[in-house]
PDB file of N, CA and C in Angstrom:
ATOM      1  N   UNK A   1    -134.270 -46.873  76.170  1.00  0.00           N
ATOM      2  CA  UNK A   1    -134.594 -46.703  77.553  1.00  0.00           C
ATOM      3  C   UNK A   1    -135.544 -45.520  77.747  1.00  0.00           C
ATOM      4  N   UNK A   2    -135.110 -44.647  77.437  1.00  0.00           N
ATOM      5  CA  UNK A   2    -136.288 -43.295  77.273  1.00  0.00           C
ATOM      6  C   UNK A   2    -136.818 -42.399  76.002  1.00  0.00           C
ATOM      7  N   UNK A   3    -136.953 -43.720  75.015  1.00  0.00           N
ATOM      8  CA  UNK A   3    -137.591 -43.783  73.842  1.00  0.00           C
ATOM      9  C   UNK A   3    -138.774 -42.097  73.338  1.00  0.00           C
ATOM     10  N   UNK A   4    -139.725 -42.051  74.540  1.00  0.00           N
ATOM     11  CA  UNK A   4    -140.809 -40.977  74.349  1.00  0.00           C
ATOM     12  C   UNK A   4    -140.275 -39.925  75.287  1.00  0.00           C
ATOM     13  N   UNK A   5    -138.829 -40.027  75.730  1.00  0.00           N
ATOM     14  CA  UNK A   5    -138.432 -38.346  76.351  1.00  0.00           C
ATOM     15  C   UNK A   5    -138.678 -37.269  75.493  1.00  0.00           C
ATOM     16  N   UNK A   6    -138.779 -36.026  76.116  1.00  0.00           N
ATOM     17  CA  UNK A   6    -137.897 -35.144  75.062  1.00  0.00           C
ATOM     18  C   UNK A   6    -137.415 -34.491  76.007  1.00  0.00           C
ATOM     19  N   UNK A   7    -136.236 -33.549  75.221  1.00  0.00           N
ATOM     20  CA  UNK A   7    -135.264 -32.985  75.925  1.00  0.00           C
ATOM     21  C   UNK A   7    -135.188 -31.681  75.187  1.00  0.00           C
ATOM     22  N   UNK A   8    -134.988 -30.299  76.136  1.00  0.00           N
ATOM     23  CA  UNK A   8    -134.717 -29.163  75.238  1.00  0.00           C
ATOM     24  C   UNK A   8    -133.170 -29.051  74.910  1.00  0.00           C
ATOM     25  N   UNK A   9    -133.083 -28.534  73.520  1.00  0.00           N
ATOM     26  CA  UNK A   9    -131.866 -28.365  73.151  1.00  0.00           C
ATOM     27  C   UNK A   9    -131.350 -26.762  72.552  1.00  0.00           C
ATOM     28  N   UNK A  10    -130.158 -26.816  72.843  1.00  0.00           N
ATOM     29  CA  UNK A  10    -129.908 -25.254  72.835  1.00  0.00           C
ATOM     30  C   UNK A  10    -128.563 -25.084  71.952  1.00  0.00           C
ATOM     31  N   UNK A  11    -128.355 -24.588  71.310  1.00  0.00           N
ATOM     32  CA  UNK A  11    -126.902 -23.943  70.487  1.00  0.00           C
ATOM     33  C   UNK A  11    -126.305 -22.793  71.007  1.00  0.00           C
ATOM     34  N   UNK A  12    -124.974 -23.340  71.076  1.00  0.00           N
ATOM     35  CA  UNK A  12    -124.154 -22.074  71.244  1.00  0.00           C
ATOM     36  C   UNK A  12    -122.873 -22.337  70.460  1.00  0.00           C
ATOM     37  N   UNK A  13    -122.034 -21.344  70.606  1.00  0.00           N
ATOM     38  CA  UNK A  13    -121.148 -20.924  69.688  1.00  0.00           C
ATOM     39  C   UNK A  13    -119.726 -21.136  70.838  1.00  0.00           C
ATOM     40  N   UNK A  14    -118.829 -21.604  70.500  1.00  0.00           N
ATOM     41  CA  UNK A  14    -117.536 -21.904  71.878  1.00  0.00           C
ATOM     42  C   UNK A  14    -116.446 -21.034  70.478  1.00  0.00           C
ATOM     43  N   UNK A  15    -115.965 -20.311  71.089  1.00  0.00           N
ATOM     44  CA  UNK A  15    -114.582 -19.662  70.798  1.00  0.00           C
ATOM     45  C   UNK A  15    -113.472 -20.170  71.217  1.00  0.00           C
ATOM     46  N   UNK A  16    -112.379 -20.003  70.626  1.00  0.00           N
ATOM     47  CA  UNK A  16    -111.161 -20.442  70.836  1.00  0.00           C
ATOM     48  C   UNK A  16    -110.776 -20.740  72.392  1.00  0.00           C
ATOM     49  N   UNK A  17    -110.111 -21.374  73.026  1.00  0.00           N
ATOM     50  CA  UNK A  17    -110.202 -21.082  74.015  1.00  0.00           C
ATOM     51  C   UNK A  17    -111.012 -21.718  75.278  1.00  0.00           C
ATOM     52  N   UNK A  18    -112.239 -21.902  74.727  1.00  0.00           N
ATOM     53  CA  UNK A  18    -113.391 -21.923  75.323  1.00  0.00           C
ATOM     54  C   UNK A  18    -113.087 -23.606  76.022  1.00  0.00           C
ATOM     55  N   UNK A  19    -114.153 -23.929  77.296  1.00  0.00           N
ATOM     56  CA  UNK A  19    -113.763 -25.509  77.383  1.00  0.00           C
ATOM     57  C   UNK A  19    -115.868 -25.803  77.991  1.00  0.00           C
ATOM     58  N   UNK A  20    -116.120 -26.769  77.315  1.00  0.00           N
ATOM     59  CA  UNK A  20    -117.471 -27.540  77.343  1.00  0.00           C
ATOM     60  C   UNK A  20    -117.113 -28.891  78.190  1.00  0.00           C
ATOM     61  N   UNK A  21    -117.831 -29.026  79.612  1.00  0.00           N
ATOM     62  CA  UNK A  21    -117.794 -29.927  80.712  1.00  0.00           C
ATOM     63  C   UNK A  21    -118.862 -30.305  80.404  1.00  0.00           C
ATOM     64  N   UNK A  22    -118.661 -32.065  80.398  1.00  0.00           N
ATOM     65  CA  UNK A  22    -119.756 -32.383  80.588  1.00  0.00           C
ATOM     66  C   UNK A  22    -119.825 -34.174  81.543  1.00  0.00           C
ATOM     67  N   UNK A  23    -120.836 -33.874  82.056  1.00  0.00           N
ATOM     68  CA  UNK A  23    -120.843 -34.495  83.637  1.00  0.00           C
ATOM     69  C   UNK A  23    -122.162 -35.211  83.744  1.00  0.00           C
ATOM     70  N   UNK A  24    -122.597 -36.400  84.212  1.00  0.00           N
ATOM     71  CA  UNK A  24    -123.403 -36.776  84.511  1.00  0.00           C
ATOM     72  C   UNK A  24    -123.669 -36.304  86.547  1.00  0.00           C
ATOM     73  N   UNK A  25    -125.198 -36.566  86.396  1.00  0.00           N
ATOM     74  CA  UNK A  25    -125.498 -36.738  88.281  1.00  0.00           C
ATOM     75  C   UNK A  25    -124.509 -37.581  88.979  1.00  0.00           C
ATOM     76  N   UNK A  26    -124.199 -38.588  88.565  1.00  0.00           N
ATOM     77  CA  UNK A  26    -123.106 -38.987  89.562  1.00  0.00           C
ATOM     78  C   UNK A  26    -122.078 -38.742  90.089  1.00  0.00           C
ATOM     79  N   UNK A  27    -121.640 -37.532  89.537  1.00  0.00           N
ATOM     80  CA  UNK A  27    -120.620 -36.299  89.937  1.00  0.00           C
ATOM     81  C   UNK A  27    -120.887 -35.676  91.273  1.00  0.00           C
ATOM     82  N   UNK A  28    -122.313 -34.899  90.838  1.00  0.00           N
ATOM     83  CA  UNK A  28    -122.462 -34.282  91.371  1.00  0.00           C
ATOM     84  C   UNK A  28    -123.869 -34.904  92.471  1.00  0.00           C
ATOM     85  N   UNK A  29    -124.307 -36.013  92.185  1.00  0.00           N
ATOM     86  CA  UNK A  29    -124.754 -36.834  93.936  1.00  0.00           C
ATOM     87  C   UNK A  29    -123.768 -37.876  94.605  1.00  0.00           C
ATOM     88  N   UNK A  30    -122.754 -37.489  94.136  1.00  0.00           N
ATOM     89  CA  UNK A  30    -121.879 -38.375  95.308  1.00  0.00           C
ATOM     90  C   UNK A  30    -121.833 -37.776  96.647  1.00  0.00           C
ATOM     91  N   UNK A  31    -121.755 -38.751  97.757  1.00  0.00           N
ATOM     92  CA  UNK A  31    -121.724 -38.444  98.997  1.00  0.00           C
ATOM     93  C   UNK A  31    -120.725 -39.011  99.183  1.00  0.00           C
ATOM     94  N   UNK A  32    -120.207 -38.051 100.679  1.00  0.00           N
ATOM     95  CA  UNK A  32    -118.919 -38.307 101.695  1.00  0.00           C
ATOM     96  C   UNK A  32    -119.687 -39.401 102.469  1.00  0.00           C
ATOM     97  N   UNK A  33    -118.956 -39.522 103.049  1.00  0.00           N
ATOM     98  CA  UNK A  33    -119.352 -39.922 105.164  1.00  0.00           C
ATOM     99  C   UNK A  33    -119.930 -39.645 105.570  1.00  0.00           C
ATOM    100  N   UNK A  34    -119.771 -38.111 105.464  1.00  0.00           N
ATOM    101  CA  UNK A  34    -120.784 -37.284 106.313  1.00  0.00           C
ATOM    102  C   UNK A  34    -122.370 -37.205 105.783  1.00  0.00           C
ATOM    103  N   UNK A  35    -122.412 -37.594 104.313  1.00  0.00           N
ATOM    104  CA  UNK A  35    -123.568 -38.488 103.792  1.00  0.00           C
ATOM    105  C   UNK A  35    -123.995 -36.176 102.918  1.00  0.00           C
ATOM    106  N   UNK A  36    -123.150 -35.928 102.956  1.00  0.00           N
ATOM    107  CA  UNK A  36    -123.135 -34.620 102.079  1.00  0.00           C
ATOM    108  C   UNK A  36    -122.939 -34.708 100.361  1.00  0.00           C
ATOM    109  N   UNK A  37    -123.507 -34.538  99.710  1.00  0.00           N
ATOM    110  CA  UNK A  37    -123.339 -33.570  98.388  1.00  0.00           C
ATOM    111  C   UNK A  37    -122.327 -33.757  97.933  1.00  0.00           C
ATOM    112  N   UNK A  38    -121.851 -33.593  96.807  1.00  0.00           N
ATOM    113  CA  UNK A  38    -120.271 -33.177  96.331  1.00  0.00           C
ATOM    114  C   UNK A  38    -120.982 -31.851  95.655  1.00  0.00           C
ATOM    115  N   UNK A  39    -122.460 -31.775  94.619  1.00  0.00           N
ATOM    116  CA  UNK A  39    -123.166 -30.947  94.618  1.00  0.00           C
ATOM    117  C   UNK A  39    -122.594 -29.871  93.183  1.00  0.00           C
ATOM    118  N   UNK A  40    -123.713 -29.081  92.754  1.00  0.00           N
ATOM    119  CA  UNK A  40    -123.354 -28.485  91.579  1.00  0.00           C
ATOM    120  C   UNK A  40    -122.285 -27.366  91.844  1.00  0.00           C
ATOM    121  N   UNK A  41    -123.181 -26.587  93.337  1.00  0.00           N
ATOM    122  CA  UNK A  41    -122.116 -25.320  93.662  1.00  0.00           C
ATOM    123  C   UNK A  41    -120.839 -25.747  93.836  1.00  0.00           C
ATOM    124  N   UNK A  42    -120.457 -27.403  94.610  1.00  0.00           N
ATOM    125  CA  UNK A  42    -119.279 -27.236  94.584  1.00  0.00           C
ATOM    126  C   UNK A  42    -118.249 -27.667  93.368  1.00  0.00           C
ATOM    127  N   UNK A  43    -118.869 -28.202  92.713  1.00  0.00           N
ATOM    128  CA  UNK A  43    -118.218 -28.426  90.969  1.00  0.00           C
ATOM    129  C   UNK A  43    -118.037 -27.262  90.485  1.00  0.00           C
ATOM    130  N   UNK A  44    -118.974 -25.949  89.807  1.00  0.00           N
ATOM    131  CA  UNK A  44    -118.836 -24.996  89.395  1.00  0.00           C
ATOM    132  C   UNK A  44    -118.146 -24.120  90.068  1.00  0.00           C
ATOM    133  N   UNK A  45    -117.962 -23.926  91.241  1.00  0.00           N
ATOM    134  CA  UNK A  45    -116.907 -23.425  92.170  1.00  0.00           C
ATOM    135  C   UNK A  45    -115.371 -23.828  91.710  1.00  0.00           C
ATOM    136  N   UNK A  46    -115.738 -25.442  91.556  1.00  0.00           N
ATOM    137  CA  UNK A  46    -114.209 -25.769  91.556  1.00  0.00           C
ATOM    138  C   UNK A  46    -113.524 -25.518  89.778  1.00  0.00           C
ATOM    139  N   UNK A  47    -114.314 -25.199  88.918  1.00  0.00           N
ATOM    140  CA  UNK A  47    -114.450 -24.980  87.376  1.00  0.00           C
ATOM    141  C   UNK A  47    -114.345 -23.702  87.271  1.00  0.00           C
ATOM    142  N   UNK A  48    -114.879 -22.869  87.932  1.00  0.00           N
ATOM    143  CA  UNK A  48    -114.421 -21.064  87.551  1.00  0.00           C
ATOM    144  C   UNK A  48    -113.278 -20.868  88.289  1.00  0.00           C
ATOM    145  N   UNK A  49    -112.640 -21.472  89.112  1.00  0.00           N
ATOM    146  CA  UNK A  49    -111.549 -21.204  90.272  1.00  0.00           C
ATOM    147  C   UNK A  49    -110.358 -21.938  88.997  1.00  0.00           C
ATOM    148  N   UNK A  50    -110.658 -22.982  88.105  1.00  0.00           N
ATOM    149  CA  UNK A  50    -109.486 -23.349  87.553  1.00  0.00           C
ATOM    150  C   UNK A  50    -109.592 -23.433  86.244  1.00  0.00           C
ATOM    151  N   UNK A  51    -110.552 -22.225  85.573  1.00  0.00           N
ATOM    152  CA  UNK A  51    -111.192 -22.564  84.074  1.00  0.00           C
ATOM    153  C   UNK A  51    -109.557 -22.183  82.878  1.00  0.00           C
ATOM    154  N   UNK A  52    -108.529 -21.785  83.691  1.00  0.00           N
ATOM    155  CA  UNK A  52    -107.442 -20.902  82.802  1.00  0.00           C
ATOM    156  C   UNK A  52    -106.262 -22.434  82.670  1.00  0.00           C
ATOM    157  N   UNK A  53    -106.942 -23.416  83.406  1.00  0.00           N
ATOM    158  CA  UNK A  53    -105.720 -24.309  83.041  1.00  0.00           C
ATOM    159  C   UNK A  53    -105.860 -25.385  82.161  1.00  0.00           C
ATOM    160  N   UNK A  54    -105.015 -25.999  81.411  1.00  0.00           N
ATOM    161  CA  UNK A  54    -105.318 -26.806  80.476  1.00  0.00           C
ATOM    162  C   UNK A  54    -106.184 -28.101  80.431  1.00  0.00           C
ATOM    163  N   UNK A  55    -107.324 -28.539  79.655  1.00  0.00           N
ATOM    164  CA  UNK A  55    -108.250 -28.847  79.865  1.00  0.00           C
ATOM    165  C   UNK A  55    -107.643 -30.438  80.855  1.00  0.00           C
ATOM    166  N   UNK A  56    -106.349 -31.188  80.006  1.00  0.00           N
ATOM    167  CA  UNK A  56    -105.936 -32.100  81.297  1.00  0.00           C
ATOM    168  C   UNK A  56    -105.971 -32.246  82.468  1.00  0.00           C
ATOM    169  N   UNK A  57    -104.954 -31.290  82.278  1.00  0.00           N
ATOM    170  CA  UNK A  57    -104.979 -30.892  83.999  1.00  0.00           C
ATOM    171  C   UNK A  57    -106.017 -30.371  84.915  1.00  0.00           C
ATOM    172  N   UNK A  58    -107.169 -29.718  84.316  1.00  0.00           N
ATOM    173  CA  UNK A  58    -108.830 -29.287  84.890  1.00  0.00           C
ATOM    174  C   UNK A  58    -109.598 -30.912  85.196  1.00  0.00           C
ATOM    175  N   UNK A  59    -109.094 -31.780  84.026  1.00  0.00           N
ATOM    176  CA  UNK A  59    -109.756 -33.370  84.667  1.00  0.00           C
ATOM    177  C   UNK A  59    -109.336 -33.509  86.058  1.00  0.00           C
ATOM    178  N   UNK A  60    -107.834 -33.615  85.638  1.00  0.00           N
ATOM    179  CA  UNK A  60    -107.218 -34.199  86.882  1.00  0.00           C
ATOM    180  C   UNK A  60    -107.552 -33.634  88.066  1.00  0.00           C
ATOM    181  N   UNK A  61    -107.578 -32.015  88.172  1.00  0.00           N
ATOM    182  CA  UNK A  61    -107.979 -30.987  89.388  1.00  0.00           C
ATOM    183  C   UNK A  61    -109.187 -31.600  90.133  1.00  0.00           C
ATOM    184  N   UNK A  62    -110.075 -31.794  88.840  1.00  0.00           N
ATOM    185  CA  UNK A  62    -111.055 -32.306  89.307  1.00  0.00           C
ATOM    186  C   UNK A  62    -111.782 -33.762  89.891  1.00  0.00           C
ATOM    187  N   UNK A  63    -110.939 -34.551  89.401  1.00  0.00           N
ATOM    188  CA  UNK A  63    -110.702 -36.162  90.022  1.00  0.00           C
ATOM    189  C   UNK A  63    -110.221 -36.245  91.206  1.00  0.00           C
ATOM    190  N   UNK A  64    -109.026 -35.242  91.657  1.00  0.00           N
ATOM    191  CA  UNK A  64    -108.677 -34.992  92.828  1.00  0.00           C
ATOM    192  C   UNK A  64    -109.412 -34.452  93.863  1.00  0.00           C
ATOM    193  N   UNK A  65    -110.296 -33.217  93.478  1.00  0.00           N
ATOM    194  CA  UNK A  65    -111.226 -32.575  94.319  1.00  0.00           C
ATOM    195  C   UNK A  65    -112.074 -33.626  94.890  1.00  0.00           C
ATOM    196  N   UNK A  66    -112.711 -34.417  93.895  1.00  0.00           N
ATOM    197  CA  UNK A  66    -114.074 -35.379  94.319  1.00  0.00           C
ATOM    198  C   UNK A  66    -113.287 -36.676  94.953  1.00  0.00           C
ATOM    199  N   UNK A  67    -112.343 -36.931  95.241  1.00  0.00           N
ATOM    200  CA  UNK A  67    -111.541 -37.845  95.854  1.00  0.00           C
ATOM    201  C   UNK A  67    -111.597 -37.387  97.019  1.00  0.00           C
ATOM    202  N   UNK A  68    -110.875 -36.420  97.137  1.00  0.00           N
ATOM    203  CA  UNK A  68    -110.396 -35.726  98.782  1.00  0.00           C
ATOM    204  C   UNK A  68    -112.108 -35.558  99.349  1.00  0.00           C
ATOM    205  N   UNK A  69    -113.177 -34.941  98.501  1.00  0.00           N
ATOM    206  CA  UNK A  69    -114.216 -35.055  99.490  1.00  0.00           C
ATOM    207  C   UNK A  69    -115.192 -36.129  99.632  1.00  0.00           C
ATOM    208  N   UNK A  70    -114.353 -37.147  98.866  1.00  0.00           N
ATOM    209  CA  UNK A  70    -115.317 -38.562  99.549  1.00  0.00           C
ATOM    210  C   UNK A  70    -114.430 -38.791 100.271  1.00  0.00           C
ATOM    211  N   UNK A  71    -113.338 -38.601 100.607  1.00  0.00           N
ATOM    212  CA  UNK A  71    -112.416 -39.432 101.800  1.00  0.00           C
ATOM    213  C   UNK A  71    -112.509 -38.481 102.931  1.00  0.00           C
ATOM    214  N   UNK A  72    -113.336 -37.430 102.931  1.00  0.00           N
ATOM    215  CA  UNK A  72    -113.497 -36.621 103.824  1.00  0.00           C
ATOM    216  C   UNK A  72    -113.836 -36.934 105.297  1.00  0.00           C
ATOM    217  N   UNK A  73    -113.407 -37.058 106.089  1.00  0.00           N
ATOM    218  CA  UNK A  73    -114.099 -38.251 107.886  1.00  0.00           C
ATOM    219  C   UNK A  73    -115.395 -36.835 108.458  1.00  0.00           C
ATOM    220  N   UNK A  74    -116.411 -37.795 108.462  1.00  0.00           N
ATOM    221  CA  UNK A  74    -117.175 -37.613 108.823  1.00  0.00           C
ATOM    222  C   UNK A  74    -116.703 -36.705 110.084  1.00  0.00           C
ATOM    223  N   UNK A  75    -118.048 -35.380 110.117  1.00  0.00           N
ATOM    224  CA  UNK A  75    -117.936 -34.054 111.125  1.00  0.00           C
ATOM    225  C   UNK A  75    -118.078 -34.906 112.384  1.00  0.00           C
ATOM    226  N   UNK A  76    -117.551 -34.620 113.726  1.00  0.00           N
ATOM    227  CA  UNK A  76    -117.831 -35.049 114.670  1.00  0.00           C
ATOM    228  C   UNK A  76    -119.075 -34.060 115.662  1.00  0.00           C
ATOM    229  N   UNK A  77    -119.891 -34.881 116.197  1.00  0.00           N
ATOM    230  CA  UNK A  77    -120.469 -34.012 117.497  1.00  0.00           C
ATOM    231  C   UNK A  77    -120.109 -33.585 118.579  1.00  0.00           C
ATOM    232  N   UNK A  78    -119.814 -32.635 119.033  1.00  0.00           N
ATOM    233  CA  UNK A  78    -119.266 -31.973 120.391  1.00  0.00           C
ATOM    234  C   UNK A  78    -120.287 -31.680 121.378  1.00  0.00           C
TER     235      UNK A  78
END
């Protein structure tokens, strides 16, 4: 499919401990209702707020997060 891409590539070193996410755009261009973002800030927000818990349960945190804000009801106008 993208035969003549190239892509930069980078090395790093993960220590014990350490946890490597990895996510396609569709994570992070999903829209609510309100036709908003789910967005990088709010992924990495939700990943440093829960980086100490076991990598399971960081899926799950996170399946839940992007659930609750697509079921989010659209802002109303006043």
């Amino acid at each position: 499919m993208f035969c003549s891409s190239e892509y930069p590539t980078t090395r790093i070193a993960l220590a014990e401990g350490d946890k490597l996410v990895i996510y396609t755009d569709g994570l992070t261009e999903t829209r609510n209702e309100s036709e908003e973002l789910y967005g990088e800030e709010r992924l990495t927000t939700l990943l440093l707020k829960h980086m100490n818990i076991p990598h399971r349960e960081l899926l799950g945190t996170c399946l839940y997060d992007l659930r609750t804000f697509r079921e989010k009801p659209p802002k109303r106008m006043t």
